[in-house]
Every structure is written in C-alpha cells, then in structure tokens.
PDB file of N, CA and C in Angstrom:
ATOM      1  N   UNK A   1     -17.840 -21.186  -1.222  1.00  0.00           N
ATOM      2  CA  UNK A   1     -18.172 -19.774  -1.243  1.00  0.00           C
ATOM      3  C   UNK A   1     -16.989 -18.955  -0.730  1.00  0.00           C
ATOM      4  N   UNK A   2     -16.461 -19.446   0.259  1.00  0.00           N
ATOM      5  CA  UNK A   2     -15.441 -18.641   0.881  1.00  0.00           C
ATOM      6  C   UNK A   2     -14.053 -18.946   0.350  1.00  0.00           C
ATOM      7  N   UNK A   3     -12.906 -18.160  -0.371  1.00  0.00           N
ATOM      8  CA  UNK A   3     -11.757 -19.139  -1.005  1.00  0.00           C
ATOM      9  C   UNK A   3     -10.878 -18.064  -0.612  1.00  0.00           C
ATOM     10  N   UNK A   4      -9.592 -19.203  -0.375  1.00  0.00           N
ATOM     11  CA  UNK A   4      -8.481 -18.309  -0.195  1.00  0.00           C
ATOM     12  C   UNK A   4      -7.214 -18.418  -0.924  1.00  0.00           C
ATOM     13  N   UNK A   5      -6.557 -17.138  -1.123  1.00  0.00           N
ATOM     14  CA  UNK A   5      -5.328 -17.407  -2.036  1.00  0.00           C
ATOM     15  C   UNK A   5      -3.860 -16.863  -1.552  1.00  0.00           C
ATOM     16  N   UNK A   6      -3.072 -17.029  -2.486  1.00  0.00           N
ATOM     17  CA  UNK A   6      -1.916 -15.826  -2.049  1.00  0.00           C
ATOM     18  C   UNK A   6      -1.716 -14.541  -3.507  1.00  0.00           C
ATOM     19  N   UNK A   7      -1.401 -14.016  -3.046  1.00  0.00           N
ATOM     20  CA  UNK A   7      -1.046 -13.107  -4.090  1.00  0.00           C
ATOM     21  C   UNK A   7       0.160 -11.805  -3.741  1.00  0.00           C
ATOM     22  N   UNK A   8       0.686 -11.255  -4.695  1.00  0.00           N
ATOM     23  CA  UNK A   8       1.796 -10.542  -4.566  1.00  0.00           C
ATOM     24  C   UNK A   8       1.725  -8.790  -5.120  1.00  0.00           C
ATOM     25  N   UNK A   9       1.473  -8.115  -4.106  1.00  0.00           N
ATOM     26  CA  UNK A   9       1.479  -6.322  -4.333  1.00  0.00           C
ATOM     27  C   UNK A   9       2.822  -6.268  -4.137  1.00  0.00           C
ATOM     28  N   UNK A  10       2.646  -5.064  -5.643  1.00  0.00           N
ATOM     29  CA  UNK A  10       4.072  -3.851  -5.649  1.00  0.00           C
ATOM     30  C   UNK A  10       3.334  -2.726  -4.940  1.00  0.00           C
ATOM     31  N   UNK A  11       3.802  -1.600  -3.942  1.00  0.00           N
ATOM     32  CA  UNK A  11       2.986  -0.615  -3.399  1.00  0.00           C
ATOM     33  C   UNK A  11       4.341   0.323  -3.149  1.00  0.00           C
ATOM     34  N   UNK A  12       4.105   1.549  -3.141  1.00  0.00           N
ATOM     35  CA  UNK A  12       5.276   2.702  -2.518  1.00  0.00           C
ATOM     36  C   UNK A  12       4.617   3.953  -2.098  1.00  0.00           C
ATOM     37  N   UNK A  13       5.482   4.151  -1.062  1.00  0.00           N
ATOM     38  CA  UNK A  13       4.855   5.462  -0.354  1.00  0.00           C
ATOM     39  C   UNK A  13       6.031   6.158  -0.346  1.00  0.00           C
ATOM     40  N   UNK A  14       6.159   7.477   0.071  1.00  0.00           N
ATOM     41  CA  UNK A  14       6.531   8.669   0.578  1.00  0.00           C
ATOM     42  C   UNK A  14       5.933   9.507   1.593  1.00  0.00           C
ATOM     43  N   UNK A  15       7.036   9.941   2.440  1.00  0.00           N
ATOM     44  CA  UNK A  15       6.598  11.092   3.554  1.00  0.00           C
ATOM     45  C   UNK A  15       7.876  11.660   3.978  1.00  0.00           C
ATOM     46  N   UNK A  16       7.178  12.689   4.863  1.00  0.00           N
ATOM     47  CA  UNK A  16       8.608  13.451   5.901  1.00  0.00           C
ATOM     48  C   UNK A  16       9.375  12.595   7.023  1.00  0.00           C
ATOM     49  N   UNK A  17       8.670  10.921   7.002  1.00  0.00           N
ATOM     50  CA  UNK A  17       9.939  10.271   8.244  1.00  0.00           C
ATOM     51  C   UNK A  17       9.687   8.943   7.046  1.00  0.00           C
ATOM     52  N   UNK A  18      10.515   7.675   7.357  1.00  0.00           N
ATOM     53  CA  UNK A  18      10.709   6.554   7.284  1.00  0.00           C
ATOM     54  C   UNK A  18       9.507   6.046   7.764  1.00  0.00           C
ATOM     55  N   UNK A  19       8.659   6.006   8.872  1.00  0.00           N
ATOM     56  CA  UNK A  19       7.649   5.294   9.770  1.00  0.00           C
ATOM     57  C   UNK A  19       6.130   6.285   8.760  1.00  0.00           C
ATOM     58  N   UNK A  20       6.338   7.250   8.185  1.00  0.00           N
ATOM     59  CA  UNK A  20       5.276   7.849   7.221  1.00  0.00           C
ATOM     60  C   UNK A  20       5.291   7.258   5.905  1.00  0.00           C
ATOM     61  N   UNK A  21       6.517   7.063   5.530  1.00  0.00           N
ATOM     62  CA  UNK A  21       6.681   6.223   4.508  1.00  0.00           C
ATOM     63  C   UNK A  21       6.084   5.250   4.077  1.00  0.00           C
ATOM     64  N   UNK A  22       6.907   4.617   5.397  1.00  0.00           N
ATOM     65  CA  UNK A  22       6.381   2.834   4.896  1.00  0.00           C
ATOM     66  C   UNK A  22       4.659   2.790   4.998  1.00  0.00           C
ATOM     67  N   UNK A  23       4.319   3.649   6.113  1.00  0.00           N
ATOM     68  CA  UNK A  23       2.675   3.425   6.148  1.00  0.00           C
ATOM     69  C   UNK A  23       1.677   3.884   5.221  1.00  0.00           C
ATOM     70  N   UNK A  24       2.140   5.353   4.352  1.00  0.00           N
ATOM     71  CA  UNK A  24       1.586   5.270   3.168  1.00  0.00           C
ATOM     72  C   UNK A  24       1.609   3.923   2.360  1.00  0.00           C
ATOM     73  N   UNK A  25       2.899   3.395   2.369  1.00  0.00           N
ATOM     74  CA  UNK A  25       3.133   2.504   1.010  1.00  0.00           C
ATOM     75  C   UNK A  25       2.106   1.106   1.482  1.00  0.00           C
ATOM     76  N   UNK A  26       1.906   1.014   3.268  1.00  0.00           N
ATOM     77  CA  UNK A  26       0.947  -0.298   3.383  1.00  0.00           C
ATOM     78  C   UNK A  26       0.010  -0.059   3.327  1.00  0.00           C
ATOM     79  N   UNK A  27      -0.953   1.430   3.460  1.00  0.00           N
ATOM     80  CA  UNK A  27      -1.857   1.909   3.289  1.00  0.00           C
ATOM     81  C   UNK A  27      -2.951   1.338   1.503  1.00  0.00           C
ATOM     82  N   UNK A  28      -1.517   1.554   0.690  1.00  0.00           N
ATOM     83  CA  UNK A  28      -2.433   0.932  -0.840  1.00  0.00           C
ATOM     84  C   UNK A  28      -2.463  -0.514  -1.063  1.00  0.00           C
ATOM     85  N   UNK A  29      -2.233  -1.717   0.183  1.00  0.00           N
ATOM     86  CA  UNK A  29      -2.164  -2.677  -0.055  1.00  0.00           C
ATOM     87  C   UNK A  29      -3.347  -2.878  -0.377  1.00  0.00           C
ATOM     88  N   UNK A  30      -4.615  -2.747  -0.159  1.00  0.00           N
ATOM     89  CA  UNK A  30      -5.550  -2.941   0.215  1.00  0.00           C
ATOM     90  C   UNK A  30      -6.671  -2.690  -1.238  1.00  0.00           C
ATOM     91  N   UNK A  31      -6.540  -1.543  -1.268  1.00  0.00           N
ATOM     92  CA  UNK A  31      -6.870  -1.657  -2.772  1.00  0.00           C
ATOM     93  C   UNK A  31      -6.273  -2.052  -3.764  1.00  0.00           C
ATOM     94  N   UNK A  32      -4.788  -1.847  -3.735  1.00  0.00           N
ATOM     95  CA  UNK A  32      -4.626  -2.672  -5.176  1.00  0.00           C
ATOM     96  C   UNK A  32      -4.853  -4.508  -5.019  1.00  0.00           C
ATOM     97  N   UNK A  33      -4.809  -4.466  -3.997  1.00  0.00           N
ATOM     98  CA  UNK A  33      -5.489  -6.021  -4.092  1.00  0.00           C
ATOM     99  C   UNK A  33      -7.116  -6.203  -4.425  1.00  0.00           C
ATOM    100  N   UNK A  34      -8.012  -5.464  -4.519  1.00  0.00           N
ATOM    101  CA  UNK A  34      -9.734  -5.034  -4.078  1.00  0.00           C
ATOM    102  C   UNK A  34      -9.332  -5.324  -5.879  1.00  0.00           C
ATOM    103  N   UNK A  35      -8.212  -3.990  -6.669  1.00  0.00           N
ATOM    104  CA  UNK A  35      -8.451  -4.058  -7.767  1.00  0.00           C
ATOM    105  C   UNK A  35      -8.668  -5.165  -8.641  1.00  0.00           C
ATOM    106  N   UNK A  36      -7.309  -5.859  -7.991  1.00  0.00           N
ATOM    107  CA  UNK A  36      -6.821  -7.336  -8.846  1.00  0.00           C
ATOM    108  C   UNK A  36      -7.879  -8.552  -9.043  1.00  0.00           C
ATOM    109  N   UNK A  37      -9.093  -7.984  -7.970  1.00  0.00           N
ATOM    110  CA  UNK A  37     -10.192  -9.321  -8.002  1.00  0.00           C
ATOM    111  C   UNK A  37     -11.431  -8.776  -7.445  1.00  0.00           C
ATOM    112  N   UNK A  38     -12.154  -9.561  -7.951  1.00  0.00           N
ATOM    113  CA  UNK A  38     -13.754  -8.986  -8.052  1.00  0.00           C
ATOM    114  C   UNK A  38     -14.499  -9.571  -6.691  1.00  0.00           C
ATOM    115  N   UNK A  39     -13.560 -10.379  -5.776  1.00  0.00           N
ATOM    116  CA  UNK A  39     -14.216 -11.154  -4.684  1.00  0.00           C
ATOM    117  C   UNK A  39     -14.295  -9.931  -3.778  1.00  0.00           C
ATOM    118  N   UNK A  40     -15.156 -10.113  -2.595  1.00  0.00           N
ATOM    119  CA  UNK A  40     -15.499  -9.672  -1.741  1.00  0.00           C
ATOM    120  C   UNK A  40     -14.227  -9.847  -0.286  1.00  0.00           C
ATOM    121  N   UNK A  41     -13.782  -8.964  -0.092  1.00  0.00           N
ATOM    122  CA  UNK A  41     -12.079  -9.515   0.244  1.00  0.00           C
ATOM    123  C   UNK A  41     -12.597  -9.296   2.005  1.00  0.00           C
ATOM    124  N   UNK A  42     -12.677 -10.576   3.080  1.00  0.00           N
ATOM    125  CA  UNK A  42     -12.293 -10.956   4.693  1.00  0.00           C
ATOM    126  C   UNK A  42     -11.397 -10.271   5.459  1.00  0.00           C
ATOM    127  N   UNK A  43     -10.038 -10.778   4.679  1.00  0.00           N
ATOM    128  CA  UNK A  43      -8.714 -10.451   5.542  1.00  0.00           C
ATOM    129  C   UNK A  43      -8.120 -10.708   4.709  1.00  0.00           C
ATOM    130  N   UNK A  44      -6.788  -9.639   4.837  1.00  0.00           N
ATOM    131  CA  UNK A  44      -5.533  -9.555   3.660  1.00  0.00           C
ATOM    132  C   UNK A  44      -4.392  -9.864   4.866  1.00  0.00           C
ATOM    133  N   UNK A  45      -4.017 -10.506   4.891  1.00  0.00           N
ATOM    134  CA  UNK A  45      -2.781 -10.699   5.748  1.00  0.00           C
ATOM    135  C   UNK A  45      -1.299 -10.896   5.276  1.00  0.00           C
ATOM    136  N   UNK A  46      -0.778 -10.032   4.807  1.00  0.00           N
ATOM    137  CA  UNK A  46       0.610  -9.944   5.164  1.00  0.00           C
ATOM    138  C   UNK A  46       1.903 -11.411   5.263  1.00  0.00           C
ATOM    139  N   UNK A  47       2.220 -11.873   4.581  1.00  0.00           N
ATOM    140  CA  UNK A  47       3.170 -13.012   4.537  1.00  0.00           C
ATOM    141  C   UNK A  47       4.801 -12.546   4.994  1.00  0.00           C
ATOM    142  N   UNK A  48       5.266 -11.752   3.473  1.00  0.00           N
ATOM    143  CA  UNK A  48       6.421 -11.609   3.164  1.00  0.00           C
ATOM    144  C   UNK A  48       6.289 -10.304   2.980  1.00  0.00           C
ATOM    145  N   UNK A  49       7.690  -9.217   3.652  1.00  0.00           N
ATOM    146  CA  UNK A  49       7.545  -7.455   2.591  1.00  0.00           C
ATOM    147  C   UNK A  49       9.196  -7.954   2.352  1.00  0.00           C
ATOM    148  N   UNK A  50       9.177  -7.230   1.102  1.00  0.00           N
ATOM    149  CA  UNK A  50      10.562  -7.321   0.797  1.00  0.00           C
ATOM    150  C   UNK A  50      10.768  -5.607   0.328  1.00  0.00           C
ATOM    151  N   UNK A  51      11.959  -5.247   0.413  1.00  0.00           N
ATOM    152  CA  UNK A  51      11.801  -3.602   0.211  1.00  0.00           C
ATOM    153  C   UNK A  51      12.481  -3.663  -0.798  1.00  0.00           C
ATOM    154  N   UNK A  52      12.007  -3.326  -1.912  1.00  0.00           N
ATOM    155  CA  UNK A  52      12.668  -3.359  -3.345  1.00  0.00           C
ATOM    156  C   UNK A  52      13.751  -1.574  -3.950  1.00  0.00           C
ATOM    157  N   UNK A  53      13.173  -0.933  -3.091  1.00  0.00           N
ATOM    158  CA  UNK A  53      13.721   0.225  -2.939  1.00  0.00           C
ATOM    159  C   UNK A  53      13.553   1.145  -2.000  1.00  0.00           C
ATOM    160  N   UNK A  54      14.705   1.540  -1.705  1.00  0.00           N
ATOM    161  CA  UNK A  54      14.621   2.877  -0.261  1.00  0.00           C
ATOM    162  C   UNK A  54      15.163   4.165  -0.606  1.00  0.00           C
ATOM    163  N   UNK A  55      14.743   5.278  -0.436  1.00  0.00           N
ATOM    164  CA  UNK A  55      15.357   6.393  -1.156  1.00  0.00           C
ATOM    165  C   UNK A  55      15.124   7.751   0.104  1.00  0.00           C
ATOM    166  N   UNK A  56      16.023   8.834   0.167  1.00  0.00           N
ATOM    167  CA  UNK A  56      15.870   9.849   0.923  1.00  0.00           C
ATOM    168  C   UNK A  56      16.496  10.845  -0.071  1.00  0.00           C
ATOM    169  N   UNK A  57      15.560  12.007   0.011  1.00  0.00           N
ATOM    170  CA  UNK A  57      16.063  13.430  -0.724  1.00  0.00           C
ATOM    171  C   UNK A  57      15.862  14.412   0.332  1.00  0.00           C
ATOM    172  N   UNK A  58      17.554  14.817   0.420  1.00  0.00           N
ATOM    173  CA  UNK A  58      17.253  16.158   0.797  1.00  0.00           C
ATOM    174  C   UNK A  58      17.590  17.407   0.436  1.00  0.00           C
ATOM    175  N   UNK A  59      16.954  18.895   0.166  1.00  0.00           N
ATOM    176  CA  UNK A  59      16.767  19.496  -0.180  1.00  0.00           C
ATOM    177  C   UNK A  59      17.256  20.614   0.461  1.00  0.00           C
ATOM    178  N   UNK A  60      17.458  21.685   0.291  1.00  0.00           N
ATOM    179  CA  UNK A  60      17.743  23.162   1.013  1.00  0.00           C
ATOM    180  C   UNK A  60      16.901  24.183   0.703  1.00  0.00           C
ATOM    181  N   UNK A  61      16.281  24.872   2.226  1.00  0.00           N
ATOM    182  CA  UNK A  61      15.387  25.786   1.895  1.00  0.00           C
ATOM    183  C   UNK A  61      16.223  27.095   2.723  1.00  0.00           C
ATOM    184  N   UNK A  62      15.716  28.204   2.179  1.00  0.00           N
ATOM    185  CA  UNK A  62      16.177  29.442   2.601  1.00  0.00           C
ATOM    186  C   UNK A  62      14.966  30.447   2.494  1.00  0.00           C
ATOM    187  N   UNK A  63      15.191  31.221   3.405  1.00  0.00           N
ATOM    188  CA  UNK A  63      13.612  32.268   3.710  1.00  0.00           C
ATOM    189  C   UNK A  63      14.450  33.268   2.957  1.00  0.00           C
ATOM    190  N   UNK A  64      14.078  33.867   1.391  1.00  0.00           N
ATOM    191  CA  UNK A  64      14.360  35.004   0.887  1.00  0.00           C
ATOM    192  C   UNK A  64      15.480  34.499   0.367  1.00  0.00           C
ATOM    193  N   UNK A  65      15.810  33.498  -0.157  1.00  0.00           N
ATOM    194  CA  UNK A  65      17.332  33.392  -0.694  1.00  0.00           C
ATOM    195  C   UNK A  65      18.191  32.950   0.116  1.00  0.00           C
ATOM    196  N   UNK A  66      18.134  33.682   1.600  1.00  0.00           N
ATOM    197  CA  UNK A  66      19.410  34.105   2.213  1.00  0.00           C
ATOM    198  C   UNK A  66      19.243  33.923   3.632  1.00  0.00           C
ATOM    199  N   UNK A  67      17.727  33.669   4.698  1.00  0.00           N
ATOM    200  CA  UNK A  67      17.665  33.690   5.772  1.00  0.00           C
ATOM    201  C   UNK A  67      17.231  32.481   6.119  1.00  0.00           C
ATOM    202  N   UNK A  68      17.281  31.958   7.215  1.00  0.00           N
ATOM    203  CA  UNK A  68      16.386  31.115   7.584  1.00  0.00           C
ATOM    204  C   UNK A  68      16.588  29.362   6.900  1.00  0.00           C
ATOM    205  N   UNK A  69      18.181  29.510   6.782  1.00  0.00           N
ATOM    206  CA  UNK A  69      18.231  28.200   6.086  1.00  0.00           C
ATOM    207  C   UNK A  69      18.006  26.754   6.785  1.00  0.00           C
ATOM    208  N   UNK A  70      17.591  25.912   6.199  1.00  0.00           N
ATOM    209  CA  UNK A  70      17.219  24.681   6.590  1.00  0.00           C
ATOM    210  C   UNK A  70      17.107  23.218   6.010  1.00  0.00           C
ATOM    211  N   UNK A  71      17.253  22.310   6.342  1.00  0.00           N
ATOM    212  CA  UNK A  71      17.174  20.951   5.355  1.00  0.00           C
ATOM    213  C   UNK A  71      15.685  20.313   5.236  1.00  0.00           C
ATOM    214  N   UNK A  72      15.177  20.244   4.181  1.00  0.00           N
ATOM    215  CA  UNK A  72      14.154  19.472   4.376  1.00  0.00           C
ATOM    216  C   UNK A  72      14.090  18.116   3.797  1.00  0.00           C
ATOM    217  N   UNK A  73      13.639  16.930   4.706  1.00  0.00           N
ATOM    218  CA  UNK A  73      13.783  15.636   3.797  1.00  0.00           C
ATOM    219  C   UNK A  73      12.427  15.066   3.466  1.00  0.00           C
ATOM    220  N   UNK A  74      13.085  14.248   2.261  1.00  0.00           N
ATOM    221  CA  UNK A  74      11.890  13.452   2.223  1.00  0.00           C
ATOM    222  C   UNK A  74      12.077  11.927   1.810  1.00  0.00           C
ATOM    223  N   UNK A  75      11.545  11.150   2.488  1.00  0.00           N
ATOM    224  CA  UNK A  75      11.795   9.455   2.942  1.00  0.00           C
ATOM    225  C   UNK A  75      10.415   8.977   1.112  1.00  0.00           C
ATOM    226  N   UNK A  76      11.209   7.521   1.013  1.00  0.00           N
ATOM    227  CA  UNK A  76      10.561   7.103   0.253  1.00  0.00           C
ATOM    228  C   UNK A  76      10.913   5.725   0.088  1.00  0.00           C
ATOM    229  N   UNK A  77       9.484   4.606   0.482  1.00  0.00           N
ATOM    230  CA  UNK A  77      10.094   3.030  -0.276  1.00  0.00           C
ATOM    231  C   UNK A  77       9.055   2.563  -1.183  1.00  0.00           C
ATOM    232  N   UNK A  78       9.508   1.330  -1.588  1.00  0.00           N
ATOM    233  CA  UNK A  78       9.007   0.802  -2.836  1.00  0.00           C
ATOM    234  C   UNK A  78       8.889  -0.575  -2.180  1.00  0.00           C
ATOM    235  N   UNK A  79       7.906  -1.670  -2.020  1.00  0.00           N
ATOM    236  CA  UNK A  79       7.522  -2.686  -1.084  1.00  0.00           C
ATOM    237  C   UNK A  79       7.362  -3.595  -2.419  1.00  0.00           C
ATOM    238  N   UNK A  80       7.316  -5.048  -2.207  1.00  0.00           N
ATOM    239  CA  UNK A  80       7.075  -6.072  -2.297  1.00  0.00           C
ATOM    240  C   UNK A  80       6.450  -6.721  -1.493  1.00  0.00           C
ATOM    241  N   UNK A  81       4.943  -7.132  -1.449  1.00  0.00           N
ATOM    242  CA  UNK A  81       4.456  -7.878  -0.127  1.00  0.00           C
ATOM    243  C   UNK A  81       3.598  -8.759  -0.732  1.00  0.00           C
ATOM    244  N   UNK A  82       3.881 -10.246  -0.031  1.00  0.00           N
ATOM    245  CA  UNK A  82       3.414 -11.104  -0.207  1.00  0.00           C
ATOM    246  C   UNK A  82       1.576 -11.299   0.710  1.00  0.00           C
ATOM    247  N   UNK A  83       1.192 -11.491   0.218  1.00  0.00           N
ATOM    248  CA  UNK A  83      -0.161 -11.203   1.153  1.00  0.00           C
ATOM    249  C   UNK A  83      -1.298 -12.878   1.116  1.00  0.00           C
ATOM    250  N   UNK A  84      -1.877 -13.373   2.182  1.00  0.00           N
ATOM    251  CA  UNK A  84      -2.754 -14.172   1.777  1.00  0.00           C
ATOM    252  C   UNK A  84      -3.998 -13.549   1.946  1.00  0.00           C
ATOM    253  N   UNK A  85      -4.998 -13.797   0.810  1.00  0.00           N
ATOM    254  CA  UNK A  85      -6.343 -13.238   1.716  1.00  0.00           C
ATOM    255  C   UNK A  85      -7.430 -14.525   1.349  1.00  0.00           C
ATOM    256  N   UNK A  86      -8.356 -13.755   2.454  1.00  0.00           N
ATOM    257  CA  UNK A  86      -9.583 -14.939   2.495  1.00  0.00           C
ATOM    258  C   UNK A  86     -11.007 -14.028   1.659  1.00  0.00           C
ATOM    259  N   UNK A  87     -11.298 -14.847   1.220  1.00  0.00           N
ATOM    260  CA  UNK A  87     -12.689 -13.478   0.342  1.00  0.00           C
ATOM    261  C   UNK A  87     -13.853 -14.525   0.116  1.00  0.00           C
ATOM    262  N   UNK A  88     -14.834 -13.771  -0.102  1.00  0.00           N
ATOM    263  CA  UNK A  88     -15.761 -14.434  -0.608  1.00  0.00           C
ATOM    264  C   UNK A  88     -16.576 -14.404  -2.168  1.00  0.00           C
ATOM    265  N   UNK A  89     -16.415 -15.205  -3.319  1.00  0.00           N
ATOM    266  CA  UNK A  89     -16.890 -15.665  -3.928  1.00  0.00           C
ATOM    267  C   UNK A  89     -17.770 -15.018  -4.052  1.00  0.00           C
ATOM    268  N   UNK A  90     -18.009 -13.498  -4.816  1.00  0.00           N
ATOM    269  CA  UNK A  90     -19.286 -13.150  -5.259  1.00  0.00           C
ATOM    270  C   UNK A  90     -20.149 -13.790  -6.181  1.00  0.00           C
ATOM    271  N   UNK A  91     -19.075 -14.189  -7.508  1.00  0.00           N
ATOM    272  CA  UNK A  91     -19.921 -14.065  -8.407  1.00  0.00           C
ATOM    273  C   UNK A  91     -20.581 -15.619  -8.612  1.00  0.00           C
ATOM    274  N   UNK A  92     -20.289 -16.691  -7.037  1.00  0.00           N
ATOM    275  CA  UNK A  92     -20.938 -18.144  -6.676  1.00  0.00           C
ATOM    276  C   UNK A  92     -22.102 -17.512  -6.267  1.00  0.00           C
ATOM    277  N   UNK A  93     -22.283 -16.966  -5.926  1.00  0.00           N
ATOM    278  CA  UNK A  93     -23.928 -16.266  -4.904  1.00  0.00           C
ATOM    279  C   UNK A  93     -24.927 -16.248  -5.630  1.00  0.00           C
ATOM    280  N   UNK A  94     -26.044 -17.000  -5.841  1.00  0.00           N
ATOM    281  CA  UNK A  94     -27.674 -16.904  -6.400  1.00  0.00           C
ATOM    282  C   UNK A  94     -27.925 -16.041  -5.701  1.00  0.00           C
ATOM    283  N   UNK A  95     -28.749 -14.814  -6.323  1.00  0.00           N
ATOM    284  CA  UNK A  95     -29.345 -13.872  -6.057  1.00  0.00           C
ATOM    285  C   UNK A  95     -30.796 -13.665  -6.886  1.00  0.00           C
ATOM    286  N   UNK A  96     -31.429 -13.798  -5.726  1.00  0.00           N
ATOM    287  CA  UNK A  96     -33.222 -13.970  -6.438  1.00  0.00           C
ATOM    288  C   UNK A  96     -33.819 -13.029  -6.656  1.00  0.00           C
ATOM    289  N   UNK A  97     -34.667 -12.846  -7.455  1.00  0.00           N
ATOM    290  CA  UNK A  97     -35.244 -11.503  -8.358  1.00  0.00           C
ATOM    291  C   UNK A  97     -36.191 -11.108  -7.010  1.00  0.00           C
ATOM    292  N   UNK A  98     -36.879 -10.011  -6.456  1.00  0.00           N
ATOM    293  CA  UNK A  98     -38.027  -9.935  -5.494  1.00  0.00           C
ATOM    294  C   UNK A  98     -38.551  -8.797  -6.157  1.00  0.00           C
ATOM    295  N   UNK A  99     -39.830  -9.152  -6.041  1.00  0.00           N
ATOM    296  CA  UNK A  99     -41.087  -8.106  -6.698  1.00  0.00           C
ATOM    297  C   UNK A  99     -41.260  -7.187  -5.689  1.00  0.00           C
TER     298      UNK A  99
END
C-alpha cells in the first residue's frame, strides 16, 4: 500500500532577493509532483537541487521621468531537484459501497 520512489522536478521562481527566489521556485515542488501521480503523497524529500539557471534584471525607475531615481531588481532561478517521496497507493485501496 505504501510505495516509494524517486523522481525529478524542473521548478523556477522569481522575487525581489535571491532567498525569495529560490523559495518561490521550492514552493511548486510540491505540486508539480501531486501532478505527476495520482498517489496520495507522505513526504517529498529533497535528494539533489541542481540550479540550471540564475538570472538578475535590473531596471531604472524615475518619479516623473526625472526625480527620484532608483534601481530596481529582480532575482530569478530555474531548479533541478531530485526528490524521493513516500505515498500511498490509492488506487490499491478496496473501498466498500455503504447504504
């Protein structure tokens, strides 16, 4: 009933720091793994991240054109993570009709 595997998410986030970043991008581990399988998912644990891409843009803002100038950035990675999880076997489960 209970089985475990490994499996491999692509995930990427963006934010205003590096530490917002990466936590968006671990934030969708979770479902796109939920997506990939119909089991009832325990624990997703984390093996391997490999960072397949890292990116920063920054930008220039000005109040009116002309006042108030400033840099604004924005952080962005692209993950590789190896994950094991433990789940349970829905579709093993007898489920009895009740009147």
């Amino acid at each position: 009933m209970k089985e475990q595997f490994t499996t491999t998410v692509k995930v990427s986030g963006k934010d205003d720091s590096k530490a917002k970043a990466f936590a968006a991008a671990l934030s969708q581990v979770q479902n796109t793994v939920l997506k990939s399988s119909q089991n009832v998912l325990l624990r997703i644990e984390p093996v391997e991240v490999r960072v397949l891409s890292a990116w920063q843009r920054v930008s220039k803002e000005k109040f009116f054109f002309f006042f108030l100038a400033r840099e604004k950035r924005i952080y962005g990675v692209e993950l590789e993570i190896v994950v094991n999880v433990v789940a349970i076997a829905a579709d093993r489960v007898e489920f009895s009709t009740v009147k």
